[in-house]
Protein backbone atom coordinates (compact mmCIF):
# COMPACT_ATOMS: atom_id res chain seq x y z
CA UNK A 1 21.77 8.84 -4.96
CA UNK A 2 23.67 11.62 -6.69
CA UNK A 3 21.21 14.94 -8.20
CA UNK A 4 21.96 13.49 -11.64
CA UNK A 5 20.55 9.79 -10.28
CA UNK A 6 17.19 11.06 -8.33
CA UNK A 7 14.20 10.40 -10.71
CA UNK A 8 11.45 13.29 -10.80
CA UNK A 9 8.32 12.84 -8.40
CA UNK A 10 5.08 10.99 -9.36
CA UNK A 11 2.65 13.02 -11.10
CA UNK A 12 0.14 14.67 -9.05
CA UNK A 13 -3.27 12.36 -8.91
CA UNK A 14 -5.77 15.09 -9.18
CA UNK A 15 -4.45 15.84 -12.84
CA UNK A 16 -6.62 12.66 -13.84
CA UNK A 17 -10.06 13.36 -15.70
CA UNK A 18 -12.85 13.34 -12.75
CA UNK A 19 -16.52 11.81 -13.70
CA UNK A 20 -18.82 12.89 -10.65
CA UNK A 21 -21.56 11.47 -9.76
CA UNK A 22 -23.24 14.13 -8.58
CA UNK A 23 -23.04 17.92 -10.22
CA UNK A 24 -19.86 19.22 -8.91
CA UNK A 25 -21.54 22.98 -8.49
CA UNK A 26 -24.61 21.08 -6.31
CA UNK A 27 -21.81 19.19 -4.27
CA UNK A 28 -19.88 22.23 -3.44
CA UNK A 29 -22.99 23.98 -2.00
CA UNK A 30 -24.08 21.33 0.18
CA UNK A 31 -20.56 20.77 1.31
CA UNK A 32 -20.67 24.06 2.40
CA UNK A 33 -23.61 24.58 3.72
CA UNK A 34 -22.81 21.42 6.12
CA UNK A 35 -19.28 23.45 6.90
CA UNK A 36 -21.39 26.50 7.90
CA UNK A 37 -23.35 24.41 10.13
CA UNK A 38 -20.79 22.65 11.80
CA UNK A 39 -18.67 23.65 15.05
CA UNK A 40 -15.41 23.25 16.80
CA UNK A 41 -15.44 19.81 18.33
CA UNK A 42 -14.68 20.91 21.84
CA UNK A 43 -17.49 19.53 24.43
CA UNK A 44 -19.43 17.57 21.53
CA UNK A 45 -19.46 14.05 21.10
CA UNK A 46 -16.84 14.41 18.35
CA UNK A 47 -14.35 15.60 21.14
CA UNK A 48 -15.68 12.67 23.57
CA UNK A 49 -15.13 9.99 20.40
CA UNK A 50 -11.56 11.01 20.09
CA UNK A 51 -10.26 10.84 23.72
CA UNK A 52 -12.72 7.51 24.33
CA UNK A 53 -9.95 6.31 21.27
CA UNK A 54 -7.29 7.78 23.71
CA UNK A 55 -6.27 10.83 21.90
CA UNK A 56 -5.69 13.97 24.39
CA UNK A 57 -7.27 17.08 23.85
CA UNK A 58 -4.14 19.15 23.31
CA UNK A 59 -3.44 16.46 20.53
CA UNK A 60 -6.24 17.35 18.45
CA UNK A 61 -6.47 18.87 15.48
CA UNK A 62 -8.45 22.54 14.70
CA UNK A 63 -9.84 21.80 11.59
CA UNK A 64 -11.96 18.88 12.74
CA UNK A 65 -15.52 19.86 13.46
CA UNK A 66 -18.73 18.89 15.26
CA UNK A 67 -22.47 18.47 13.11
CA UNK A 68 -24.99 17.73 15.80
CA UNK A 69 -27.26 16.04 12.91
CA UNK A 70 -26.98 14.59 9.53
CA UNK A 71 -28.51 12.30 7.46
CA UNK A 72 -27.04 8.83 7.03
CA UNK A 73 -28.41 7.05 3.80
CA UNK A 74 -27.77 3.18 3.90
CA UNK A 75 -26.15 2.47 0.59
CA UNK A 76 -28.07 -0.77 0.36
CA UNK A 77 -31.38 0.65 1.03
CA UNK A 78 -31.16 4.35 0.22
CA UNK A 79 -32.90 5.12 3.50
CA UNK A 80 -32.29 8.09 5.02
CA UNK A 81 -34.54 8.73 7.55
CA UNK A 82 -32.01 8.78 10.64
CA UNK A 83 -29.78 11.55 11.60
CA UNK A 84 -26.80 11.07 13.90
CA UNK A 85 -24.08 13.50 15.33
CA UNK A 86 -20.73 13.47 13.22
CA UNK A 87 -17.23 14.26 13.64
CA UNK A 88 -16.67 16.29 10.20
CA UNK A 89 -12.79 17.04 8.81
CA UNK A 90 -12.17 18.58 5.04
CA UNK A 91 -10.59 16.45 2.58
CA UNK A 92 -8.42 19.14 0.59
CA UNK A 93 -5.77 18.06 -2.34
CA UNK A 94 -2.60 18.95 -3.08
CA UNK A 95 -3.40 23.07 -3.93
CA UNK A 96 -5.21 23.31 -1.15
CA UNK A 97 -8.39 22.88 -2.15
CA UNK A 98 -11.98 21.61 -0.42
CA UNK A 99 -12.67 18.90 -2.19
CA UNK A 100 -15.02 16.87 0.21
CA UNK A 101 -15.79 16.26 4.02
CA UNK A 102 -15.41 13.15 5.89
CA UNK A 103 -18.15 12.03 8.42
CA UNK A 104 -17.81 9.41 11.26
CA UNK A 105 -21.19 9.05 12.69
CA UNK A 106 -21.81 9.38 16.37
CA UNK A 107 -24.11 8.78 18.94
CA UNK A 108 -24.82 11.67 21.23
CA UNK A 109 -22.84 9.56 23.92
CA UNK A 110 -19.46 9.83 21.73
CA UNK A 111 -19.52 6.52 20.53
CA UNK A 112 -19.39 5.29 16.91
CA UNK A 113 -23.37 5.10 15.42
CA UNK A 114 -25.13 1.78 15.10
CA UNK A 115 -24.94 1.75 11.83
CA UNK A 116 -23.22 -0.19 8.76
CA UNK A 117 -20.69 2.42 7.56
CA UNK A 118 -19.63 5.01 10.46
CA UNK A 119 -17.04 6.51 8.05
CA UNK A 120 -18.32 7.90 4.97
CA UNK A 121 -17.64 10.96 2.61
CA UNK A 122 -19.71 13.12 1.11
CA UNK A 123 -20.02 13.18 -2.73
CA UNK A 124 -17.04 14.96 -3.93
CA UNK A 125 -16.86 18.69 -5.78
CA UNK A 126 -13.53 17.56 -7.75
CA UNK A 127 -11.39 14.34 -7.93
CA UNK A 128 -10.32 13.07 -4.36
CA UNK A 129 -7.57 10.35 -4.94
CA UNK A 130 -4.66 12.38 -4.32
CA UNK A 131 -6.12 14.66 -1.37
CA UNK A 132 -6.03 14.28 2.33
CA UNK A 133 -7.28 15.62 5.80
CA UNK A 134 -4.46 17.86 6.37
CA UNK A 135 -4.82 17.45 10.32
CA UNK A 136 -1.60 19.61 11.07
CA UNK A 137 0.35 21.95 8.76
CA UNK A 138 3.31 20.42 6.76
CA UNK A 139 5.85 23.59 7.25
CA UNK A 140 8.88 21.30 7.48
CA UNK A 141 11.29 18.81 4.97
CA UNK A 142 8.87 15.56 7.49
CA UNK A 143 5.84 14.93 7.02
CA UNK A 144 3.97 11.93 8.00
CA UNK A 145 0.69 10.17 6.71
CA UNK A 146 -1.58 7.54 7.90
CA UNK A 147 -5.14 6.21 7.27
CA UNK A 148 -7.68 6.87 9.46
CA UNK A 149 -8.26 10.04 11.70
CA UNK A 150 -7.22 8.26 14.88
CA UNK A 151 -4.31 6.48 13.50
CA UNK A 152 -2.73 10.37 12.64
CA UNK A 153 -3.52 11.99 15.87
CA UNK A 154 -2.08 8.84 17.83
CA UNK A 155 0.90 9.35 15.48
CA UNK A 156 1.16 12.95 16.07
CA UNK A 157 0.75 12.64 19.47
CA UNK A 158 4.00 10.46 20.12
CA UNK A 159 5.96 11.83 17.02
CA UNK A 160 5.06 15.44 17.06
CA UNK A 161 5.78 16.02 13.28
CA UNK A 162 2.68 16.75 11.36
CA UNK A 163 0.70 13.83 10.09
CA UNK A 164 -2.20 13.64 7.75
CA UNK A 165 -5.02 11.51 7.63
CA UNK A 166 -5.83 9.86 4.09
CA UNK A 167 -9.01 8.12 5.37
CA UNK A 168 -8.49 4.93 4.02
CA UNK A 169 -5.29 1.91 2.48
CA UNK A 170 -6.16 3.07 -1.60
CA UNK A 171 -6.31 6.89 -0.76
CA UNK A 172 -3.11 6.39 1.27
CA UNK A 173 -1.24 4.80 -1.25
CA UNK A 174 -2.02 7.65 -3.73
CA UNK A 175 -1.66 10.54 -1.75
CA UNK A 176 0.41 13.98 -2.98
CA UNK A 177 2.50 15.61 -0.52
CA UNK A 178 3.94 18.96 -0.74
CA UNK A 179 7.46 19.73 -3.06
CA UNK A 180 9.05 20.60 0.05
CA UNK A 181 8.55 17.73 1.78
CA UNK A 182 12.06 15.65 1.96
CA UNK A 183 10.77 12.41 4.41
CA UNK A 184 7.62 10.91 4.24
CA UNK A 185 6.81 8.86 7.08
CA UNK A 186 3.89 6.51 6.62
CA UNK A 187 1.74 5.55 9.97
CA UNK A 188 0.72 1.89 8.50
CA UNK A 189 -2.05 0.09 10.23
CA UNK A 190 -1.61 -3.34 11.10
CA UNK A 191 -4.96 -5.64 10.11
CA UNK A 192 -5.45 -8.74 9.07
CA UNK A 193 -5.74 -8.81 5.84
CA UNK A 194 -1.87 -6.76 5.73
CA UNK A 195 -4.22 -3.96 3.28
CA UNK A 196 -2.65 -1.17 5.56
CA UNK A 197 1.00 -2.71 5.27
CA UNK A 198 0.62 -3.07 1.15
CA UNK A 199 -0.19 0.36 1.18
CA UNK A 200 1.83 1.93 2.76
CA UNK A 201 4.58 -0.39 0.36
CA UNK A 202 2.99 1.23 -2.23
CA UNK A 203 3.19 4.73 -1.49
CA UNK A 204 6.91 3.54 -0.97
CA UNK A 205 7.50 2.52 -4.08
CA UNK A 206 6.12 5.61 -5.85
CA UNK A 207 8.43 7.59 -4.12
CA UNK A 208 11.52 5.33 -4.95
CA UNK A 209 14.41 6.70 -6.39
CA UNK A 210 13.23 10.08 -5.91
CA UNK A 211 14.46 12.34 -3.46
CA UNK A 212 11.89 11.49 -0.86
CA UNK A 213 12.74 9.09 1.72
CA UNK A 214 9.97 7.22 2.71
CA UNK A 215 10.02 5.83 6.28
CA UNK A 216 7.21 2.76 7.10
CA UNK A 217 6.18 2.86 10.81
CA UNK A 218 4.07 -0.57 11.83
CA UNK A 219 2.69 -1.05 15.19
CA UNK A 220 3.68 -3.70 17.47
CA UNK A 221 -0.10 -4.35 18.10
CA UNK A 222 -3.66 -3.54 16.25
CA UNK A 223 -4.68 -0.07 16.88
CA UNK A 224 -8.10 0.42 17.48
């Protein structure tokens, strides 16, 4: 495309009107209080979750961290009488800014809880479509995305360019990336239902005609 051919970039998502449903000021404070509580993952179960999913230690990320108990609350039943370990990471959007954590729930083992959700995040302080888990800084024109946690540190691991995690397919699709950021490289995951594969289509075609190129990576088998 010639400069007077590349269309402008898709407006940022976080610039849509945000209806929380719980008090943003009470959601900040508990999100930080659980921040405050939590650790670096090394030696925790988090740690032992991540290389049981065969991610090296020097591939991991520093700003995941390790809660050695928190509450999970069934969203069928509103019980909340259990508390598991959790691998924590902070959901920030496109300024920077905390806008929630994401949990995986453990067992002290490393393993994934025995429960109905393992993945959850916590009611957010501002809107979160948009946002992502920035596991490694973007300081170069590449940047990569992907869904889950795993997916990005697998991706990271045999790439080396930064990936982030957008947690899930709809998040993905909508995610902001940085004005510097030249190629977008999108870590799709490969199900059955071809969710990961629309997405990362998606986020394609938001970019199209800009001057992003957008790169789609599929495995040649399910991960994880």
């Amino acid at each position: 495309l010639r400069e007077d051919e590349v269309n402008p970039r898709p407006e940022p998502f976080f610039k849509r009107e945000f209806r929380p449903r719980v008090d943003p000021k009470v959601a900040e404070a508990r999100l930080r209080q659980v921040w405050a509580e939590s650790v670096p993952i090394a030696g925790t179960p988090a740690e032992a979750y991540l290389v049981k999913r065969g991610i090296w230690r020097e591939n991991l990320s520093d700003c995941l961290r390790y809660h050695p108990s928190m509450v999970y609350v069934d969203n069928k039943t509103k019980n909340g009488a259990t508390k598991y370990p959790c691998l924590i990471a902070p959901v920030r959007n496109i300024e920077g800014q905390l806008v929630t954590l994401h949990r995986i729930y453990l067992t002290p083992e490393g393993d994934k809880a025995p429960v109905d959700e393992v993945k959850k995040m916590m009611s957010p302080r501002m809107e979160v479509t948009g946002s992502a888990i920035r596991l490694f800084p973007a300081e170069s024109e590449v940047l990569g995305v992907a869904e889950g946690i795993e997916t990005a540190l697998a991706a990271y691991a045999i790439s080396r360019m930064p990936v982030w995690s957008c947690v899930s397919a709809g998040l993905m699709e909508k995610v902001n990336i940085p004005d510097h950021v030249k190629q977008l490289v999108v870590w799709a995951d490969l199900d059955k239902s071809r969710r990961g594969e629309a997405a990362a289509q998606a986020l394609a075609k938001r970019f199209e005609g800009t001057d992003v190129v957008v790169e789609i990576c599929l495995p040649f088998v399910k991960l994880g």
